[in-house]
C-alpha atoms as a PDB file:
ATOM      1  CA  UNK A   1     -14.254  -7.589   4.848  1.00  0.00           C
ATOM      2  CA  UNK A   2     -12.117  -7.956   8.146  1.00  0.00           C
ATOM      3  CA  UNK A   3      -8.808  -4.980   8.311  1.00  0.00           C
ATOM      4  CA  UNK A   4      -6.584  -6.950  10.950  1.00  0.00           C
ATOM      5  CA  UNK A   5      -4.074  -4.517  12.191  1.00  0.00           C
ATOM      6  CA  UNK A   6      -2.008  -7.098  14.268  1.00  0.00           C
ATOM      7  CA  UNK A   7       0.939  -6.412  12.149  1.00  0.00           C
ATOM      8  CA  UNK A   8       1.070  -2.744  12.416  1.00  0.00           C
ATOM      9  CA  UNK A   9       3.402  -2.261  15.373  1.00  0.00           C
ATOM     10  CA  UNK A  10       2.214  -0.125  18.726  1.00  0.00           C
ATOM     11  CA  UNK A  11       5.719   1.893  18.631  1.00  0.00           C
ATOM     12  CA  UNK A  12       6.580   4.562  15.956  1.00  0.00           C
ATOM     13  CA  UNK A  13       8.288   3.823  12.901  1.00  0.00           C
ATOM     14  CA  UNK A  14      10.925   6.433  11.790  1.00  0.00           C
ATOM     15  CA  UNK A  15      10.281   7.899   8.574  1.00  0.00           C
ATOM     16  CA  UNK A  16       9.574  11.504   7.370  1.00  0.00           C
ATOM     17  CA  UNK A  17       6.611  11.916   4.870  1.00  0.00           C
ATOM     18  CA  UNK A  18       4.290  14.984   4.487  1.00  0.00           C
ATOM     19  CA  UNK A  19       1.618  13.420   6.382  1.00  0.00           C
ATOM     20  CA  UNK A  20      -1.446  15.055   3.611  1.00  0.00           C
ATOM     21  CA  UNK A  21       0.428  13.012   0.797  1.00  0.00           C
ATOM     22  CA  UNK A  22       0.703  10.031   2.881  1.00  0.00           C
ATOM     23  CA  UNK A  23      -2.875   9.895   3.425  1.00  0.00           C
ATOM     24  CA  UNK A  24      -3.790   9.872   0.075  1.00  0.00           C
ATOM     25  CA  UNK A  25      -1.597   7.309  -0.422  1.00  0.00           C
ATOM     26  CA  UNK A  26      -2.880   4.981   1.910  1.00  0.00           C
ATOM     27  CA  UNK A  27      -6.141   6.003   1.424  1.00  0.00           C
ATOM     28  CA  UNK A  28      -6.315   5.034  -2.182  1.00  0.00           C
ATOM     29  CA  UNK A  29      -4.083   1.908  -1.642  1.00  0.00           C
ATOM     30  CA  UNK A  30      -6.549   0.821   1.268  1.00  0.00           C
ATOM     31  CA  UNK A  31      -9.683   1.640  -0.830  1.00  0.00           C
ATOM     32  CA  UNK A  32      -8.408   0.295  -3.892  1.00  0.00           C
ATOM     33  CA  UNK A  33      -7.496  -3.157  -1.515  1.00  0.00           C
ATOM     34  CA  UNK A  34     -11.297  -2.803   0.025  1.00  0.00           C
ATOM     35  CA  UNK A  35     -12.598  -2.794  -3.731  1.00  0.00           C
ATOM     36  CA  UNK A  36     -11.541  -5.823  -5.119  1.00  0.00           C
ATOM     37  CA  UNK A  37     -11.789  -7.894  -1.597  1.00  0.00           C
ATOM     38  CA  UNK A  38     -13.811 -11.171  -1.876  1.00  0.00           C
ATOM     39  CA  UNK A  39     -14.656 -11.390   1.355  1.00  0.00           C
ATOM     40  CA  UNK A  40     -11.460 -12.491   2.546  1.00  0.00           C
ATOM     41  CA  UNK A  41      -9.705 -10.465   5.931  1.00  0.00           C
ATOM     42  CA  UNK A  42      -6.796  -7.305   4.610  1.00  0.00           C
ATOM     43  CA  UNK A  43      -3.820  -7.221   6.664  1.00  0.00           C
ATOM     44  CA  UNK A  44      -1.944  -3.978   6.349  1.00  0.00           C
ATOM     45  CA  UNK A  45       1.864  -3.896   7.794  1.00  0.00           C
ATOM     46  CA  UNK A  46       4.291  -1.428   8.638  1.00  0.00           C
ATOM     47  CA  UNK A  47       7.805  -1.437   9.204  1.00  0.00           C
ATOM     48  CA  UNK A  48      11.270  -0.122   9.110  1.00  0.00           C
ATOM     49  CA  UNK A  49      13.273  -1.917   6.288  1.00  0.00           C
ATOM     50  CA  UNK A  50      17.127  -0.964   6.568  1.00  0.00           C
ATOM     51  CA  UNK A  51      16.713   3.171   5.278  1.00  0.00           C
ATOM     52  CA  UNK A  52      13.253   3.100   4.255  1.00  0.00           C
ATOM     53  CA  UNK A  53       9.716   2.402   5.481  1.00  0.00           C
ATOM     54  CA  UNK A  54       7.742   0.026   4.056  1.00  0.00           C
ATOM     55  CA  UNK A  55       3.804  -0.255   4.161  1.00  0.00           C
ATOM     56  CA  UNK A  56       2.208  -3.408   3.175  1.00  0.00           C
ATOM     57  CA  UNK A  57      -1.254  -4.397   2.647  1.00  0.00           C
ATOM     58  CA  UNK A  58      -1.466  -8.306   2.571  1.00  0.00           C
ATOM     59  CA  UNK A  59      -4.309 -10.573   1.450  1.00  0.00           C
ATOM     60  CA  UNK A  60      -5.915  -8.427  -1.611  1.00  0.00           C
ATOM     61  CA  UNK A  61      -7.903  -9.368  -4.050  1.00  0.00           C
ATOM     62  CA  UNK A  62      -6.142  -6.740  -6.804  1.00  0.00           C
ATOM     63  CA  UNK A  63      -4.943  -7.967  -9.709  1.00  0.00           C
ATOM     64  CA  UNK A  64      -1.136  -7.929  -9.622  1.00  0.00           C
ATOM     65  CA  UNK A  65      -0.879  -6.081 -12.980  1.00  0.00           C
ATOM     66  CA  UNK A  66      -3.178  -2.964 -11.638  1.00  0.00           C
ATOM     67  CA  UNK A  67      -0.562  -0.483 -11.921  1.00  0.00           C
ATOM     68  CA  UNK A  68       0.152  -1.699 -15.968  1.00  0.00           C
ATOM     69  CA  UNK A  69      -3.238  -0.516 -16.691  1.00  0.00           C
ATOM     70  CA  UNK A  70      -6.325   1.235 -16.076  1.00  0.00           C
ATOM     71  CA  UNK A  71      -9.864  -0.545 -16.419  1.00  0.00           C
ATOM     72  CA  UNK A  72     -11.060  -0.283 -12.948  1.00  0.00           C
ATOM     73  CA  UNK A  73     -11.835   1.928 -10.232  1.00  0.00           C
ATOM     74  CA  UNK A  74      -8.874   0.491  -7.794  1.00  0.00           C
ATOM     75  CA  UNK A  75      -6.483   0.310 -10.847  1.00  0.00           C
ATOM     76  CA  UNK A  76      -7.061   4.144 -10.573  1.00  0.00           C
ATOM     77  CA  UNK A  77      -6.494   4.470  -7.140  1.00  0.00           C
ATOM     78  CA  UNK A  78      -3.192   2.353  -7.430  1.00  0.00           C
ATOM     79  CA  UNK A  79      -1.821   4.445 -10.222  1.00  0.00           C
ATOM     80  CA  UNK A  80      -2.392   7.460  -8.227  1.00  0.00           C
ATOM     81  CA  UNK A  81      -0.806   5.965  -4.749  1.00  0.00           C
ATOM     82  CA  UNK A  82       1.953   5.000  -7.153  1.00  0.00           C
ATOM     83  CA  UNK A  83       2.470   8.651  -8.570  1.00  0.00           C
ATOM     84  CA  UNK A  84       2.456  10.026  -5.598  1.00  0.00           C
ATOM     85  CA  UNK A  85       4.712   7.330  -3.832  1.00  0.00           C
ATOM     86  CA  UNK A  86       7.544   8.487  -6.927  1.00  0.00           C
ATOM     87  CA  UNK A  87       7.108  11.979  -6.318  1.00  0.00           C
ATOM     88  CA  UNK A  88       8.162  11.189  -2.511  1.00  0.00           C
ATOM     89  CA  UNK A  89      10.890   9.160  -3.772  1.00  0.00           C
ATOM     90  CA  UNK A  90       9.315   5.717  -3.340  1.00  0.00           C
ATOM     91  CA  UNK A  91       7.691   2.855  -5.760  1.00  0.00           C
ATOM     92  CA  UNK A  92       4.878   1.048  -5.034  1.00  0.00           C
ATOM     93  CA  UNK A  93       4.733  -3.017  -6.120  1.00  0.00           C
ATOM     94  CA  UNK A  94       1.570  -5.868  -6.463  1.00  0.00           C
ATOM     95  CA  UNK A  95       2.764  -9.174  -6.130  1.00  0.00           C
ATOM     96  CA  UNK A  96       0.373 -11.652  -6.681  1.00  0.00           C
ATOM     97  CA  UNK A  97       0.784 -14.504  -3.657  1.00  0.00           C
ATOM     98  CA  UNK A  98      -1.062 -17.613  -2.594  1.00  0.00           C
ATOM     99  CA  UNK A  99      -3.705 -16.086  -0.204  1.00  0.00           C
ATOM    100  CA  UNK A 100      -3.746 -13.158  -2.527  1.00  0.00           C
ATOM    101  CA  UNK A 101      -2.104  -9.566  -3.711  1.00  0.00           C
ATOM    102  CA  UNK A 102       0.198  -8.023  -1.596  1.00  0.00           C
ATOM    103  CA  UNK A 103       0.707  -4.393  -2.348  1.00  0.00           C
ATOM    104  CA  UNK A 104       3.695  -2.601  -0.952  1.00  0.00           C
ATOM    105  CA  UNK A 105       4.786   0.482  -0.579  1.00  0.00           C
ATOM    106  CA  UNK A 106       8.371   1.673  -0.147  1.00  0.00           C
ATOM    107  CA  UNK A 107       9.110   5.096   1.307  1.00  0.00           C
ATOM    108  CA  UNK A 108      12.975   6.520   2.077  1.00  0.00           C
ATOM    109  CA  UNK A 109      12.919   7.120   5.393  1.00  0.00           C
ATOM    110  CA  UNK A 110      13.947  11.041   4.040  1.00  0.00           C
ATOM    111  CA  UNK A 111      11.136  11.014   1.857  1.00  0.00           C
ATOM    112  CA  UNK A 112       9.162  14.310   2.424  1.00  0.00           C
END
């Protein structure tokens, strides 16, 4: 499994989060992403999106309906990024694509 950051931008994005809950976040969305790869190359995103900031992790192989249930490890780690996303004021989506599931995560650029 290839991560290519190429769309994560060198400057900073503005956005307050409390940066412990935002690693878990990422950390579970990214694991849960690495889990169900098949062997295809990640692409996680970043950017500012009018008030908010919006993480994306392109090119999964999570099934879009992960947050509607639990019966697998990443499920788990999506329903927890996804609590933990509301509690900061956020939601998290899966949208199943062509080249895959796209999970994003939408942040208030408040959010902390």
């Amino acid at each position: 499994v290839e991560i290519d950051p190429s769309r994560v931008p060198d400057a900073t994005v503005p956005g307050r989060a409390d940066p412990q809950s935002m690693e878990h976040v990422l950390d579970a969305a990214i694991g849960a992403a690495l889990k169900t790869s098949t062997g295809r190359t990640i692409t996680p995103e970043l950017q500012a999106d009018g008030p908010g900031v919006v993480y994306r992790i392109r090119h999964t192989g999570m099934d879009p309906t992960a947050l509607e249930r639990i019966d697998s490890g990443a499920a788990l780690r999506m329903r927890i990024a996804s609590t933990m996303v509301r509690r900061l004021g956020g939601t998290v989506r899966l949208t199943a694509e062509e080249d895959g599931t796209t999970v994003e995560i939408a942040l208030p650029a408040g959010a902390n």
